[in-house]
N, C-alpha and C. Protein backbone atom coordinates (compact mmCIF):
# COMPACT_ATOMS: atom_id res chain seq x y z
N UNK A 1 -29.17 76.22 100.32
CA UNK A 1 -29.31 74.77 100.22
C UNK A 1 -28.15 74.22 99.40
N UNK A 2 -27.31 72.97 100.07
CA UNK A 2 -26.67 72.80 99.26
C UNK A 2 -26.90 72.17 98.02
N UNK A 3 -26.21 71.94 96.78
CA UNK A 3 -26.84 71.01 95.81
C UNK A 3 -25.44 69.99 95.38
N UNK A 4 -26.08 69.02 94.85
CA UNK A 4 -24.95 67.66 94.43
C UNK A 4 -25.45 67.26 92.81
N UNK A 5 -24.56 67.15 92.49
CA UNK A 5 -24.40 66.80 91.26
C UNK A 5 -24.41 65.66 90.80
N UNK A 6 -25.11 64.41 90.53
CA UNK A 6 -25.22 63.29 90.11
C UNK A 6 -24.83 63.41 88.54
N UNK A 7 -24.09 62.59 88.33
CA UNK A 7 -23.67 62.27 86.96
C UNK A 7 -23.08 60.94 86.77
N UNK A 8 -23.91 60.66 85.39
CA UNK A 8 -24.00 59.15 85.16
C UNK A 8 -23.20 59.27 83.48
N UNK A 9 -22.83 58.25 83.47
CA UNK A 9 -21.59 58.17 82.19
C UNK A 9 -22.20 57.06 81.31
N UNK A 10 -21.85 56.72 80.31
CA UNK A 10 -21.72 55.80 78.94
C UNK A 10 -22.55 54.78 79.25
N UNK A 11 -23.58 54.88 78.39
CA UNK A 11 -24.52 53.58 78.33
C UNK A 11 -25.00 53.55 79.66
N UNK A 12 -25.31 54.43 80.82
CA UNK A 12 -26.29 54.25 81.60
C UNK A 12 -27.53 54.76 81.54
N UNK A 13 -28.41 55.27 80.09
CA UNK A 13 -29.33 55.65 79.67
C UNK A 13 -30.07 54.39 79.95
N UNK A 14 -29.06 53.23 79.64
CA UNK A 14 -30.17 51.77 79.70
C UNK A 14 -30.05 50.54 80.91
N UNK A 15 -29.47 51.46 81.85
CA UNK A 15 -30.47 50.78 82.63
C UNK A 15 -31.89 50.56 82.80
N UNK A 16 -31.82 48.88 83.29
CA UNK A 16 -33.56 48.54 82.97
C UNK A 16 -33.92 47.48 81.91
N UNK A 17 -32.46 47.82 81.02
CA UNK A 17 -32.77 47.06 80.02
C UNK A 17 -31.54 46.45 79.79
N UNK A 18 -30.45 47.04 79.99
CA UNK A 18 -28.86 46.29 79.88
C UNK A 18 -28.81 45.57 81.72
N UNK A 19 -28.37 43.73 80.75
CA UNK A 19 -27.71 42.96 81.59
C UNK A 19 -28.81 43.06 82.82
N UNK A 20 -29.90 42.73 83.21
CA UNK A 20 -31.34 42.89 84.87
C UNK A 20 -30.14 42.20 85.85
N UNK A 21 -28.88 40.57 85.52
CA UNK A 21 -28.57 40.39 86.20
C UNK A 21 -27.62 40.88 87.36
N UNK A 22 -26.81 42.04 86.22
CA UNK A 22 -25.98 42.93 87.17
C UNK A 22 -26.19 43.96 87.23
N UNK A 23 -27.24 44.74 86.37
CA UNK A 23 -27.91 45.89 86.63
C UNK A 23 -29.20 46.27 87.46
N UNK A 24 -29.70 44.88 87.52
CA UNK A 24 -30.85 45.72 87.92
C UNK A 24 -32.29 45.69 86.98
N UNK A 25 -33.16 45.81 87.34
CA UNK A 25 -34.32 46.65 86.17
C UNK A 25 -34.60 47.68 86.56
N UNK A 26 -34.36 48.49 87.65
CA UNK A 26 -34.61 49.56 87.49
C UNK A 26 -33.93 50.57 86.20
N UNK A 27 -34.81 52.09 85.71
CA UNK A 27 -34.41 52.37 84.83
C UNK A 27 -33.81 53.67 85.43
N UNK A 28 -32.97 54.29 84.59
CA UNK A 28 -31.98 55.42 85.12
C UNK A 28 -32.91 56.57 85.43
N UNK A 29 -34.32 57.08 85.32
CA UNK A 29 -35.43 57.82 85.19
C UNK A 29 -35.74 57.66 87.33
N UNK A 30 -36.07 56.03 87.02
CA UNK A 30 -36.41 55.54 88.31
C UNK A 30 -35.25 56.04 89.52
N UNK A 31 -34.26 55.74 89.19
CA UNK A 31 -33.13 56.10 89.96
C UNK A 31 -32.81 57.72 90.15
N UNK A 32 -32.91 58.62 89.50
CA UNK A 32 -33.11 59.84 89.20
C UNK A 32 -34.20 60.59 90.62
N UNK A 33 -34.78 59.89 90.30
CA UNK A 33 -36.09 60.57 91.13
C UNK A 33 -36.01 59.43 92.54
N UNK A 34 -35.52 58.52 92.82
CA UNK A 34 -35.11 58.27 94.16
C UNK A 34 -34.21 59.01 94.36
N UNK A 35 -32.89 59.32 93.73
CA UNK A 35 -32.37 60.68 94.31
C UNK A 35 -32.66 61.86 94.68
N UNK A 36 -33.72 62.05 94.03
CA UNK A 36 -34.12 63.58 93.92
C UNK A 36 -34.96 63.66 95.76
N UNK A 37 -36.22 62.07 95.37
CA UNK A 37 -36.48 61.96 96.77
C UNK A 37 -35.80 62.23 98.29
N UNK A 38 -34.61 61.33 98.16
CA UNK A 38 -33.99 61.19 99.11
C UNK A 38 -33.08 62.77 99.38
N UNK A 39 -33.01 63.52 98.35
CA UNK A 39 -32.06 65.16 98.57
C UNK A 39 -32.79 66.11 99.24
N UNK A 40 -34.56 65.89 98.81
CA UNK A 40 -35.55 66.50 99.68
C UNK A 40 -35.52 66.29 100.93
N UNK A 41 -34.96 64.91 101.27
CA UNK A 41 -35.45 64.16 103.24
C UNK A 41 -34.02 64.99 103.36
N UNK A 42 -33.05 64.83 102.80
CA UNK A 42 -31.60 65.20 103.36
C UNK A 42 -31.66 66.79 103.62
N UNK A 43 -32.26 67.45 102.76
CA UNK A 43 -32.55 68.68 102.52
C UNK A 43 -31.38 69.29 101.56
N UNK A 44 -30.98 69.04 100.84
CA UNK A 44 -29.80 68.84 99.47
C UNK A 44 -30.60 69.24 98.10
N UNK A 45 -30.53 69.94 97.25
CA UNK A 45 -30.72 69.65 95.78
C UNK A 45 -30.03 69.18 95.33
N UNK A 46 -30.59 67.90 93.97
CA UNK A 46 -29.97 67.12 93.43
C UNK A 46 -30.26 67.01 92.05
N UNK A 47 -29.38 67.15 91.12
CA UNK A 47 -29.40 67.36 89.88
C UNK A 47 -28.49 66.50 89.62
N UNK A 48 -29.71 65.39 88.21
CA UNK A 48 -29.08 64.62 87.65
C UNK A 48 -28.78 64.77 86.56
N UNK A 49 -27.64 64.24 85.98
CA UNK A 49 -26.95 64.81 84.05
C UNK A 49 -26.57 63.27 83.84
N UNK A 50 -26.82 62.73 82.67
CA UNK A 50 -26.25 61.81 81.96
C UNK A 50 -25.61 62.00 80.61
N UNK A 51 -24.63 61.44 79.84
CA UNK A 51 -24.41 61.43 78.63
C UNK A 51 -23.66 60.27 78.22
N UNK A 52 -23.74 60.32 77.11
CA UNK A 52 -22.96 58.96 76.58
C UNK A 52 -21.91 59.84 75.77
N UNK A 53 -21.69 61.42 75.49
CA UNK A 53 -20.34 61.75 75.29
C UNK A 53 -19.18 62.30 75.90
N UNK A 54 -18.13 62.02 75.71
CA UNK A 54 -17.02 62.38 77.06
C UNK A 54 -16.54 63.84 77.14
N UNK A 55 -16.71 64.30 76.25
CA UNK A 55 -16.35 65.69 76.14
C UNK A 55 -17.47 66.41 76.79
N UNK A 56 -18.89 65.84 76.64
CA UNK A 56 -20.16 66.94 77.18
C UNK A 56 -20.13 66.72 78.70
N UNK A 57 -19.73 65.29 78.88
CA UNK A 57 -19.19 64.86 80.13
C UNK A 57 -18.06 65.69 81.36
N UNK A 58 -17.30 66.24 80.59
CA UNK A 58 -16.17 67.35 80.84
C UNK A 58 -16.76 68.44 80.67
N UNK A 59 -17.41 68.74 80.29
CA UNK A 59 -17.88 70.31 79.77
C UNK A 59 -19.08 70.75 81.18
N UNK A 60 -20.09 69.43 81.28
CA UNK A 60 -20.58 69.40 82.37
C UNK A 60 -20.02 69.60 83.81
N UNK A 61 -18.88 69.19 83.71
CA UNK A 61 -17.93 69.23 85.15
C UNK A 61 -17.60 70.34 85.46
N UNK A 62 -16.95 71.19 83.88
CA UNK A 62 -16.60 72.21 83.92
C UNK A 62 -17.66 73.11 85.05
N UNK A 63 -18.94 73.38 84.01
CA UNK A 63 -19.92 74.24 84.67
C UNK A 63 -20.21 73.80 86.10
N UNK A 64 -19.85 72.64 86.84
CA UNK A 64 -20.43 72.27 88.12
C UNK A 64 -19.20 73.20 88.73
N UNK A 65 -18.02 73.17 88.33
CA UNK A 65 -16.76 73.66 88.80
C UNK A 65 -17.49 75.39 89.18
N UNK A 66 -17.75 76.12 87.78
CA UNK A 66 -18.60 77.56 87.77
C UNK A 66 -19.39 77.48 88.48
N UNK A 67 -20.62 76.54 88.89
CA UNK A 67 -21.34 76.75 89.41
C UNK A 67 -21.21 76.61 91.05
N UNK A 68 -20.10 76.32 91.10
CA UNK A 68 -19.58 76.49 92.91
C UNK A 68 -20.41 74.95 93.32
N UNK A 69 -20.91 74.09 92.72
CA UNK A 69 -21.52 72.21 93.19
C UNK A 69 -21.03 72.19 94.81
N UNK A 70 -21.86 72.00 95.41
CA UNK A 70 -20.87 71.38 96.59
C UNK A 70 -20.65 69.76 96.76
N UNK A 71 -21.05 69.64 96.41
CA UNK A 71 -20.50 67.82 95.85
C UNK A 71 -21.13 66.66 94.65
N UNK A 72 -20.07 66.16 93.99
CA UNK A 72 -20.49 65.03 93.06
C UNK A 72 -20.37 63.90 93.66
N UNK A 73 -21.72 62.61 93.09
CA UNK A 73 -21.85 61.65 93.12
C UNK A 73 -21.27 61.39 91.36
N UNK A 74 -20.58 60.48 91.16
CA UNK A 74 -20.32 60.26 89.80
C UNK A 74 -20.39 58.43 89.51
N UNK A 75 -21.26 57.70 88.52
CA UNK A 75 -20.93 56.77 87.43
C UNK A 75 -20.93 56.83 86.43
N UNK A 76 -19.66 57.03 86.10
CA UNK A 76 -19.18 57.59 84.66
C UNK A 76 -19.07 56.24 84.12
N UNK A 77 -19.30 55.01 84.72
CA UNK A 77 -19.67 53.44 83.68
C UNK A 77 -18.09 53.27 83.09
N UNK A 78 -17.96 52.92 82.24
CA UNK A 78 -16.45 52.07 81.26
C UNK A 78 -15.88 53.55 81.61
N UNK A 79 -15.92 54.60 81.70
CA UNK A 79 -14.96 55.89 81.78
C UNK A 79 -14.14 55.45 82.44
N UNK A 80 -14.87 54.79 83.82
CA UNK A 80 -13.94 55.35 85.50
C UNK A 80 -12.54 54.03 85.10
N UNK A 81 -12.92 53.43 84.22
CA UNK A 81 -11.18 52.53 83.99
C UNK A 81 -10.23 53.17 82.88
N UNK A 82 -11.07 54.33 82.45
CA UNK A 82 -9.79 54.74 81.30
C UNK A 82 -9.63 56.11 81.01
N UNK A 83 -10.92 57.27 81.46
CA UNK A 83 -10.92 58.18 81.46
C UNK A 83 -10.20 59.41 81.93
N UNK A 84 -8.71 59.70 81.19
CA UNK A 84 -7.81 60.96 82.31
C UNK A 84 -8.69 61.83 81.50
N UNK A 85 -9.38 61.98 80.66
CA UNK A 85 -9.80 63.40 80.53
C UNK A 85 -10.87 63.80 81.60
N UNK A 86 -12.09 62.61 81.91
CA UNK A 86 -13.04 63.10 83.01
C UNK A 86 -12.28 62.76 84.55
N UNK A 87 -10.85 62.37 84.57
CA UNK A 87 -10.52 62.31 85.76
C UNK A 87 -9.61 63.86 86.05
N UNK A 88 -9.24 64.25 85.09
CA UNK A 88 -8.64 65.64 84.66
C UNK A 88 -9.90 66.70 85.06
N UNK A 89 -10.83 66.32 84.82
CA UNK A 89 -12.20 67.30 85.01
C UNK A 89 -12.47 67.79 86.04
N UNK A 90 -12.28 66.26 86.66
CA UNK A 90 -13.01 65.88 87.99
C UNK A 90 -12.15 66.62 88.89
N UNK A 91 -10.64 66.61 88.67
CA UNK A 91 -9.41 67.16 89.56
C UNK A 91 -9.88 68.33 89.62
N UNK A 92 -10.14 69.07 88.98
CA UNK A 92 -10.34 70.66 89.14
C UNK A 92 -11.55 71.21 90.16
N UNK A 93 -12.02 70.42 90.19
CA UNK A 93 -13.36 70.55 91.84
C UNK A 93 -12.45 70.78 92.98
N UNK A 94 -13.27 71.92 93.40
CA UNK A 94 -12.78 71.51 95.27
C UNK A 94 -13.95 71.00 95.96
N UNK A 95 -14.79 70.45 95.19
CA UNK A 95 -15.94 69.65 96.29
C UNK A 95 -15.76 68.56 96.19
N UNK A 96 -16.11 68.17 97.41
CA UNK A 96 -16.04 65.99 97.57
C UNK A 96 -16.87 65.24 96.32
N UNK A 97 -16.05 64.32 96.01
CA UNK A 97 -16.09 63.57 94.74
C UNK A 97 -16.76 61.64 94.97
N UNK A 98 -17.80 61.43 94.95
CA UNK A 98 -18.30 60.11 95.54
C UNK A 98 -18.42 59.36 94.36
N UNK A 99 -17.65 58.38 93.98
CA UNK A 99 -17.91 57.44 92.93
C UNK A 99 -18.91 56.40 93.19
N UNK A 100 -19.80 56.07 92.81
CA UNK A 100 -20.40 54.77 92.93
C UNK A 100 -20.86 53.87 91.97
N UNK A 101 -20.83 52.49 91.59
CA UNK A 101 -21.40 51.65 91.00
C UNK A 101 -22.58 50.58 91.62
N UNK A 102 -23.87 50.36 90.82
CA UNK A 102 -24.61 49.72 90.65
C UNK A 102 -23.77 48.16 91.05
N UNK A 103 -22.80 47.61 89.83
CA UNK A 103 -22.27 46.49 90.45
C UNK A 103 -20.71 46.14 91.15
N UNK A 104 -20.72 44.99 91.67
CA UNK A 104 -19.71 44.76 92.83
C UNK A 104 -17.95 44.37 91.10
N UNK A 105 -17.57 46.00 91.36
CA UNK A 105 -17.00 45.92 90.05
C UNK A 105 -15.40 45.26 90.36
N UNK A 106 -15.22 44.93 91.79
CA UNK A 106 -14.45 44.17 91.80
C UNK A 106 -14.31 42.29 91.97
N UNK A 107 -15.50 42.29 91.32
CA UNK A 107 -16.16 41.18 91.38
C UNK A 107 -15.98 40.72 90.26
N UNK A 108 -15.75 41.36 89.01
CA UNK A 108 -15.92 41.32 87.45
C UNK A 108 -14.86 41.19 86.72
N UNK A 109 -14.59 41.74 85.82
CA UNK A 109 -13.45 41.45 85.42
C UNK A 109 -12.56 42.43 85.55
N UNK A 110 -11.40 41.93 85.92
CA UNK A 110 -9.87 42.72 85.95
C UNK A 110 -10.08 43.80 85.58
N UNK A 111 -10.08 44.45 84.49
CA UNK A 111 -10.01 45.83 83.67
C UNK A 111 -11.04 46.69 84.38
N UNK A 112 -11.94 46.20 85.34
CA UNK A 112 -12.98 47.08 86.21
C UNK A 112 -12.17 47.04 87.52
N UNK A 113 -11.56 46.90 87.59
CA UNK A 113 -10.67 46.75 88.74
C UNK A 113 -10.37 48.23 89.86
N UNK A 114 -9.89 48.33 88.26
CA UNK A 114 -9.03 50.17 88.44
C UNK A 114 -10.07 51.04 88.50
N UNK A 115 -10.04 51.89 89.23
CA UNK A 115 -10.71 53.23 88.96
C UNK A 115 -9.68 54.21 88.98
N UNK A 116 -9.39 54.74 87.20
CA UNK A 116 -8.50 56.40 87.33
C UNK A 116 -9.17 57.21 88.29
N UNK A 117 -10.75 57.32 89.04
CA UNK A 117 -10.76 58.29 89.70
C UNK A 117 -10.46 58.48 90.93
N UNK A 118 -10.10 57.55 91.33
CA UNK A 118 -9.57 56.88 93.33
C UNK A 118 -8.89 57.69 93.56
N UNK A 119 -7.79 58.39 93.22
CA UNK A 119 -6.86 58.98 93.75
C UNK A 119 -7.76 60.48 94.52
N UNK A 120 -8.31 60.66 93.61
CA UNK A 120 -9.08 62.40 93.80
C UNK A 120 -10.97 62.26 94.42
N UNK A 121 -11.13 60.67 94.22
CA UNK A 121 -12.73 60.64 95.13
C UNK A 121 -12.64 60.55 96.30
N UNK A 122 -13.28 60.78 97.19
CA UNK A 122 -13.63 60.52 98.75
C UNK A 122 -13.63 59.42 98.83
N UNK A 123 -14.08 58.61 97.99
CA UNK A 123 -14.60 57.44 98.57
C UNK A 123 -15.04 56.61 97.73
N UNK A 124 -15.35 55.26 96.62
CA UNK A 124 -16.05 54.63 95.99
C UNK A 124 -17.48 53.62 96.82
N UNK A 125 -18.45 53.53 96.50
CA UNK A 125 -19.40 52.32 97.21
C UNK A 125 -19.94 51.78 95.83
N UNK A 126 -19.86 50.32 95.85
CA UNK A 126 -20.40 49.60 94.80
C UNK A 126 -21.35 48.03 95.49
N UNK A 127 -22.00 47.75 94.14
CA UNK A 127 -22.42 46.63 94.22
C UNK A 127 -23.48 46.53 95.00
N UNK A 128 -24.11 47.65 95.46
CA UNK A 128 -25.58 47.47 95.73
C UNK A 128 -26.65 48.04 95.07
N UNK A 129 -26.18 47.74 94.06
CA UNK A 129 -27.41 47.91 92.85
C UNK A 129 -27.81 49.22 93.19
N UNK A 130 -29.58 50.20 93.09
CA UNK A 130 -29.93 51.13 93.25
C UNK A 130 -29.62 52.24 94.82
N UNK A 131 -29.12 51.38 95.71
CA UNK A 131 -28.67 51.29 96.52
C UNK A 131 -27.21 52.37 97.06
N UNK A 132 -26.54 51.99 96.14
CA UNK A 132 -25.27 52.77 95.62
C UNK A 132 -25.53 53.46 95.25
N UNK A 133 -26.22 54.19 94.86
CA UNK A 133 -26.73 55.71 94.36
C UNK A 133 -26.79 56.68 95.76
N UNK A 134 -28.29 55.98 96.63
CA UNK A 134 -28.27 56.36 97.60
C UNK A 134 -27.11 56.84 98.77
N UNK A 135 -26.08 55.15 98.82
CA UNK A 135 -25.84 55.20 99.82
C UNK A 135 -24.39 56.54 99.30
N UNK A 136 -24.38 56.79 98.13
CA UNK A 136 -23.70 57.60 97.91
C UNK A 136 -23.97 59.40 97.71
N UNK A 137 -25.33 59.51 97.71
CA UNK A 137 -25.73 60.77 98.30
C UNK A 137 -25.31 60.82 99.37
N UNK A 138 -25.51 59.97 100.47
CA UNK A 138 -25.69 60.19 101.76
C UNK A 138 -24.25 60.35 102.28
N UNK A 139 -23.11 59.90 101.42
CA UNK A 139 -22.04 60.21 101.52
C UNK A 139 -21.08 61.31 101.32
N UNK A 140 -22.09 61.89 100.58
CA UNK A 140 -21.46 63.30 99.97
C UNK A 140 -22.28 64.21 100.76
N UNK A 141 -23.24 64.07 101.76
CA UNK A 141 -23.95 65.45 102.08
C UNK A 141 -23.08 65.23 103.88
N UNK A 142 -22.72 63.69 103.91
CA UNK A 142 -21.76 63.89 105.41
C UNK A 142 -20.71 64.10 105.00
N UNK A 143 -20.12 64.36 103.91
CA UNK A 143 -18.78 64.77 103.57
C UNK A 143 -19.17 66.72 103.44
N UNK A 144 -19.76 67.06 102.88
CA UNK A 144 -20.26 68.50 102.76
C UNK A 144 -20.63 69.11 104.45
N UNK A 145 -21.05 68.46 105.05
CA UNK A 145 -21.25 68.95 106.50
C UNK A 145 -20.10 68.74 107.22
N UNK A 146 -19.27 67.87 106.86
CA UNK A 146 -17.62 68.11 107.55
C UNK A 146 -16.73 69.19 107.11
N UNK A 147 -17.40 69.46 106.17
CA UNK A 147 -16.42 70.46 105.13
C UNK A 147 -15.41 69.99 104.69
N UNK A 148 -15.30 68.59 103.97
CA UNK A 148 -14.59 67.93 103.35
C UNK A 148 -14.64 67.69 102.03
């Protein structure tokens, strides 16, 4: 079975409670276990990791790297505009790399603009709230069946 790696970055412990207008109320718990749901219908295991530090953040990547992952979903939150160390992390995968955000981050301000991780993800989907989670599993298990 394959498995995917969900990982959520800085201050997404609070979803639910940070900003309902561009987050959402769902809480990162809630979202967790719609993934988990939806990896069962796909037939995927899905393991979710959060942290709010960047190094455990990297260290985590590391082991997905050891653990042979066949693909990440990643919101690494304020990282994905400044982070070369988790984009450095991230480089060292040979499995497909799916960024997604909760909001439409080119909608916001400038400095969300950028994502350091574009060069090395498959693909980014944003701005559909809980949505983007999903529609980003579903992106990484047709990227894993192409062998991409």
């Amino acid at each position: 079975m394959a498995k995917i790696l969900t990982l959520h970055g800085v201050n997404l412990n609070m979803f639910g409670k940070r900003d309902p207008k561009t987050y959402g109320t769902a809480t990162l718990a809630q979202i967790d276990s719609q993934l988990d749901a939806l990896g069962k219908e796909l037939g995927v295991e899905v393991e979710c990791y959060q942290t709010n530090i960047e190094g455990e953040m990297c260290s985590r990547i590391h082991r997905a790297f050891e653990e042979k992952v066949d693909a990440i979903v990643i919101n690494a939150g304020a990282w994905t505009h400044y982070s070369y160390a988790i984009r450095d992390a991230l480089a060292i995968l040979t499995a497909p790399i799916v960024e997604v955000h909760m909001s439409h981050v080119h909608a916001r301000e400038e400095f969300r603009h950028k994502s350091v991780f574009a060069e090395i993800a498959k693909g980014q989907i944003s701005g559909f709230g809980v949505e983007s989670y999903l529609l980003g599993l579903r992106a990484a298990v047709a990227a894993i069946k192409a062998g991409k």
